[in-house]
N, C-alpha and C. Protein backbone atom coordinates (compact mmCIF):
# COMPACT_ATOMS: atom_id res chain seq x y z
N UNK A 1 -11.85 30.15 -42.45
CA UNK A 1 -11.33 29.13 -41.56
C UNK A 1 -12.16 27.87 -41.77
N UNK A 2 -11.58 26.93 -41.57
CA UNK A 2 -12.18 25.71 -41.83
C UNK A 2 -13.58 25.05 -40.75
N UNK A 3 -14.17 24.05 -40.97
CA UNK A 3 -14.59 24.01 -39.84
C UNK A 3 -14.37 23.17 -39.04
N UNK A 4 -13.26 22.33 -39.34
CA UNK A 4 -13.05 21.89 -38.11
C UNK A 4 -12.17 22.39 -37.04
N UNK A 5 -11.40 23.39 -37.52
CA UNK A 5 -10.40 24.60 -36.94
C UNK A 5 -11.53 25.30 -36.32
N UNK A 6 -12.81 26.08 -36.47
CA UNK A 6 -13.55 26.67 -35.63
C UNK A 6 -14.32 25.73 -34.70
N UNK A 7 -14.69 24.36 -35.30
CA UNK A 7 -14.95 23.85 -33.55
C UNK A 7 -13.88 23.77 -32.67
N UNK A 8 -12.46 23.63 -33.37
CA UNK A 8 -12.05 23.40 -32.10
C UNK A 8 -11.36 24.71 -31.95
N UNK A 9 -11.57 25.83 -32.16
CA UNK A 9 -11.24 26.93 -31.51
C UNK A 9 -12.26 27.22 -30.79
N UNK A 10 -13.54 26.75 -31.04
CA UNK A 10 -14.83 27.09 -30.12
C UNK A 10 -15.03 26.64 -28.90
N UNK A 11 -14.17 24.59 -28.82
CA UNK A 11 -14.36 24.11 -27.77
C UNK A 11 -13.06 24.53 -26.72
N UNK A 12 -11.69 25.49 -27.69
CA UNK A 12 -11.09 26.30 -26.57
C UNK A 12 -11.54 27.01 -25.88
N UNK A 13 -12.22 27.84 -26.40
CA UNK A 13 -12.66 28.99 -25.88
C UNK A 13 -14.27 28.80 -25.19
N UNK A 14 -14.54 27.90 -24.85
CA UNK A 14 -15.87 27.06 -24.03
C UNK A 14 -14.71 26.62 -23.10
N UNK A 15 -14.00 25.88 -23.08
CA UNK A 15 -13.08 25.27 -22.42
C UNK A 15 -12.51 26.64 -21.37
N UNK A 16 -11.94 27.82 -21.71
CA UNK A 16 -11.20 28.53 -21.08
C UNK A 16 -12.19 29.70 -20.68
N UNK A 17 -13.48 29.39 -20.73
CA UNK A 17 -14.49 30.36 -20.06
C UNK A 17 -15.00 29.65 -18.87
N UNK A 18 -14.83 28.12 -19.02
CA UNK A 18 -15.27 27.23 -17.69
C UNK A 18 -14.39 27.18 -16.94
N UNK A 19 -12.72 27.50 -17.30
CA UNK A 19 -11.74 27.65 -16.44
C UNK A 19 -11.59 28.80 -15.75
N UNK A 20 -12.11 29.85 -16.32
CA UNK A 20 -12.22 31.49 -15.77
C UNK A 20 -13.38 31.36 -14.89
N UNK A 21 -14.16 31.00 -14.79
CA UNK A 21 -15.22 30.36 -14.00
C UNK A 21 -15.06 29.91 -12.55
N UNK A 22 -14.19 28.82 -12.91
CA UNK A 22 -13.49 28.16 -11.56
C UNK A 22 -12.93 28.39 -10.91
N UNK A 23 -12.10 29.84 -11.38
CA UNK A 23 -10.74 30.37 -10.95
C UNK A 23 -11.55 31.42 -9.84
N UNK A 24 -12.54 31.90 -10.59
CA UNK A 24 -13.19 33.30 -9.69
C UNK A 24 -14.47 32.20 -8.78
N UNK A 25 -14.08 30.82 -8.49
CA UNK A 25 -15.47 30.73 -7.33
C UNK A 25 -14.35 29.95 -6.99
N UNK A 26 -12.87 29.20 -7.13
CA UNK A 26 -12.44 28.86 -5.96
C UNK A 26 -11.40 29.97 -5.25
N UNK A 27 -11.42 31.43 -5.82
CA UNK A 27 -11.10 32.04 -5.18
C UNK A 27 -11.98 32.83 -4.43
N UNK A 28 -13.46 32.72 -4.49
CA UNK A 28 -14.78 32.94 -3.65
C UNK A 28 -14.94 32.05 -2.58
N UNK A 29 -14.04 30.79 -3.03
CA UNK A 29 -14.38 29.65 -1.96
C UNK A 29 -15.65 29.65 -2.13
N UNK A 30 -16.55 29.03 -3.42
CA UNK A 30 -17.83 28.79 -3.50
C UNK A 30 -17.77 27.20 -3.40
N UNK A 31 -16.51 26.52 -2.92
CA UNK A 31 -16.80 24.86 -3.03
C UNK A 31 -15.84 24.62 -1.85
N UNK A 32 -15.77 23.51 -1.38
CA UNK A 32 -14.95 22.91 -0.25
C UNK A 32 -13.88 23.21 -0.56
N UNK A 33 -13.67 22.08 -1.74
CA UNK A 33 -11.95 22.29 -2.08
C UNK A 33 -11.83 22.70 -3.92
N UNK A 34 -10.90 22.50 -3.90
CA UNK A 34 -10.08 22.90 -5.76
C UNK A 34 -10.65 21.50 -6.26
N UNK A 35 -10.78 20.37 -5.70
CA UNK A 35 -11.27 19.28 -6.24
C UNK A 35 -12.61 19.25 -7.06
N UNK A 36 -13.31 19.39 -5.70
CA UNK A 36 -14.70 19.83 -6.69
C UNK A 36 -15.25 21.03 -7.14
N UNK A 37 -13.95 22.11 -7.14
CA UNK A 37 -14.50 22.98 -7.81
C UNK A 37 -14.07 23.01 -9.58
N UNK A 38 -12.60 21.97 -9.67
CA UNK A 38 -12.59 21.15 -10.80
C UNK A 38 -13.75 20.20 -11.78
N UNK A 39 -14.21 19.52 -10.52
CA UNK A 39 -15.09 19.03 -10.98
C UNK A 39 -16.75 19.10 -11.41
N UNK A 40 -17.03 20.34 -10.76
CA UNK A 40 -18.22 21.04 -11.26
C UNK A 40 -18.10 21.70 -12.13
N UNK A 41 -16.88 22.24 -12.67
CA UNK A 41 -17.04 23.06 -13.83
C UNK A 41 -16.29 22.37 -14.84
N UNK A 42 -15.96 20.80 -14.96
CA UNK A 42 -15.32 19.80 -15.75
C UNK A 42 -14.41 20.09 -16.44
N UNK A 43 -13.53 20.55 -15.31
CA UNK A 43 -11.96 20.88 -15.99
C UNK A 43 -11.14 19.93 -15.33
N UNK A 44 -9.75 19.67 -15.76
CA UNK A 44 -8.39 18.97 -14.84
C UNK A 44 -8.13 19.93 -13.94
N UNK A 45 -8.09 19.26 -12.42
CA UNK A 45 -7.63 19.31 -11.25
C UNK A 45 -6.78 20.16 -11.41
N UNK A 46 -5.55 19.76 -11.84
CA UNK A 46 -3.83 19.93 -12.43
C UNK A 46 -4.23 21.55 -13.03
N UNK A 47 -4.87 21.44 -13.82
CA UNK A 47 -5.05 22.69 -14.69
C UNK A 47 -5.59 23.66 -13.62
N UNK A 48 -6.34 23.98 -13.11
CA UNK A 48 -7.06 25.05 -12.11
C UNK A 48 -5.83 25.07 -11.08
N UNK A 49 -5.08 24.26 -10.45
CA UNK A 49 -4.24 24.34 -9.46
C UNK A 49 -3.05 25.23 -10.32
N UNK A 50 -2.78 24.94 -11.53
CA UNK A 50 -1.28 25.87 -12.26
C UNK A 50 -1.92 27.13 -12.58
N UNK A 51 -3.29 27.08 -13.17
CA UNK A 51 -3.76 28.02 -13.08
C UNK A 51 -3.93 29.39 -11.97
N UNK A 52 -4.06 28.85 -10.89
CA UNK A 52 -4.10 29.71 -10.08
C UNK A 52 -3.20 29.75 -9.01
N UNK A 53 -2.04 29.45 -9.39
CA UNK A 53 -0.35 29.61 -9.22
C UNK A 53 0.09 30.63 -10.24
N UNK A 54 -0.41 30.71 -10.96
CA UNK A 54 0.26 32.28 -11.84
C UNK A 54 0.62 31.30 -13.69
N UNK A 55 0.38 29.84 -13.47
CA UNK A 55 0.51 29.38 -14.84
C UNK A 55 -0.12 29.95 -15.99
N UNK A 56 0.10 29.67 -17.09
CA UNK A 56 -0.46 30.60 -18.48
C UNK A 56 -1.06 29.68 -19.31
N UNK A 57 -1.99 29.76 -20.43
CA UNK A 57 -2.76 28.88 -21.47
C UNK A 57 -1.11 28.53 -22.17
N UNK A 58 -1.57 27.12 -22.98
CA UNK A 58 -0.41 26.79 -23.72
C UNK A 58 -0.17 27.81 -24.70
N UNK A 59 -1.56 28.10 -25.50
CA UNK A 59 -1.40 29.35 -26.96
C UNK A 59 -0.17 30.56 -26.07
N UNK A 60 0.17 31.11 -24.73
CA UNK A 60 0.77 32.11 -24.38
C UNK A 60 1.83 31.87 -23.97
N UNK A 61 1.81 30.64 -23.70
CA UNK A 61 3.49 29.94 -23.40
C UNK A 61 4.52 29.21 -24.73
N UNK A 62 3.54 29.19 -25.45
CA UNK A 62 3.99 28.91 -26.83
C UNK A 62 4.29 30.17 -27.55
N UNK A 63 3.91 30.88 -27.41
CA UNK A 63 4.07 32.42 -28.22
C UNK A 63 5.25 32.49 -29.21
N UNK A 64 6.04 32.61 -27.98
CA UNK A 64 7.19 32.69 -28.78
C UNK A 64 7.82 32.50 -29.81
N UNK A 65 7.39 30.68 -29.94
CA UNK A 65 7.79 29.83 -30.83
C UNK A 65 7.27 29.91 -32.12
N UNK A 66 6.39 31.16 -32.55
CA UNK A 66 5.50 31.03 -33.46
C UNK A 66 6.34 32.15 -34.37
N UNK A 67 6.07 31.87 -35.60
CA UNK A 67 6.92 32.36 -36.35
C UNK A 67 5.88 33.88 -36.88
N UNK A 68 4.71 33.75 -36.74
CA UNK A 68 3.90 34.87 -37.09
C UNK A 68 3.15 35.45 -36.08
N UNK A 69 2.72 36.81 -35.62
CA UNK A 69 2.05 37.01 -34.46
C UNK A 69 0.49 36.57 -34.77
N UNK A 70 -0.35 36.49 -34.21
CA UNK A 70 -1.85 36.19 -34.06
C UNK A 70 -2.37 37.13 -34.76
N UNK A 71 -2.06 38.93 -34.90
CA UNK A 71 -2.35 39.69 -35.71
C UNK A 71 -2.41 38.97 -37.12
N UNK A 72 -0.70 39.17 -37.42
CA UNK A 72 -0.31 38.40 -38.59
C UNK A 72 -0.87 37.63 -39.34
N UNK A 73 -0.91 36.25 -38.27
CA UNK A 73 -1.99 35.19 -39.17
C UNK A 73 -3.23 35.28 -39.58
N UNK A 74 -3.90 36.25 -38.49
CA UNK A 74 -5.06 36.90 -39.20
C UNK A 74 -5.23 37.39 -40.32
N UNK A 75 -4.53 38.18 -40.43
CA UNK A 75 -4.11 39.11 -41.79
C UNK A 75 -4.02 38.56 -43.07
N UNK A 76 -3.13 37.52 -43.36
CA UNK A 76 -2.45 36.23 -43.80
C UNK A 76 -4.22 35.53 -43.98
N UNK A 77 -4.69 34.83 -43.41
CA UNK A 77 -5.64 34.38 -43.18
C UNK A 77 -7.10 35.11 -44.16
N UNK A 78 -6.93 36.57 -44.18
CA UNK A 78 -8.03 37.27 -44.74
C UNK A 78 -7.51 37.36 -46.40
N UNK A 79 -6.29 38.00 -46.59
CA UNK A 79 -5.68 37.84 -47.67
C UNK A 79 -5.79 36.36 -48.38
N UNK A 80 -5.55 35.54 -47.93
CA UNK A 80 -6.20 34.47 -48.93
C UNK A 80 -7.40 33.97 -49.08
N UNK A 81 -8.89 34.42 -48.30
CA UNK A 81 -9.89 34.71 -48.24
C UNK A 81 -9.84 35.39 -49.42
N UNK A 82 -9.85 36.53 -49.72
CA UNK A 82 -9.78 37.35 -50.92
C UNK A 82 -8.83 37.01 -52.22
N UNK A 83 -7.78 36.59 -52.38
CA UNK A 83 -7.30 35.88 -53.24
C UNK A 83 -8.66 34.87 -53.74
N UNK A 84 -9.23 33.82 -52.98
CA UNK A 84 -10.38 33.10 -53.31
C UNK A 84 -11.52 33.65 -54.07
N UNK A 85 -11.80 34.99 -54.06
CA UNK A 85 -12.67 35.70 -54.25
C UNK A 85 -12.86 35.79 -55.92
C-alpha cells in the first residue's frame, strides 16, 4: 500500500477511535451536552449526533457500491505485492 493511502487510512481509523470514544462518554453523560462532548474529542457535532441515532461510517454505507468486497481487495492487493516480487 502506498503511503499516502496508509496515512490516510491511519488518520481514519484515529479519527473513528475518537468517535467511539465520544459515543461511550456521551452516553455516560461524562459532559454537559453532545456539544462539548464533540468538542473535546475533536470531532463534527453532526457526526456524533447521526452517530448515535443508529447512522453508519461512509466505508458501510457505501458498501454496496463497491464492486469488490474488502476481503477481495485485500487479496487483489497481496497478489500484486507478489507479482512485484
Amino acid at each position: 500500500m502506498g503511503k499516502i493511502k496508509q496515512r490516510t487510512l491511519q488518520k481514519q481509523q484515529e479519527k473513528e477511535a475518537r468517535l467511539q470514544k465520544a459515543i461511550k462518554a456521551a452516553k455516560a453523560g461524562d459532559f454537559p451536552s453532545l456539544r462539548r462532548t464533540a468538542e473535546a474529542y475533536d470531532i463534527p457535532l453532526t457526526t456524533l449526533r447521526r452517530r448515535l441515532a443508529g447512522g453508519t461510517t461512509r466505508i458501510k454505507a457505501h458498501a454496496y457500491q463497491q464492486l469488490l468486497t474488502t476481503a477481495e481487495e485485500k487479496a487483489v492487493v497481496r497478489w500484486i505485492y507478489q507479482l512485484e516480487e
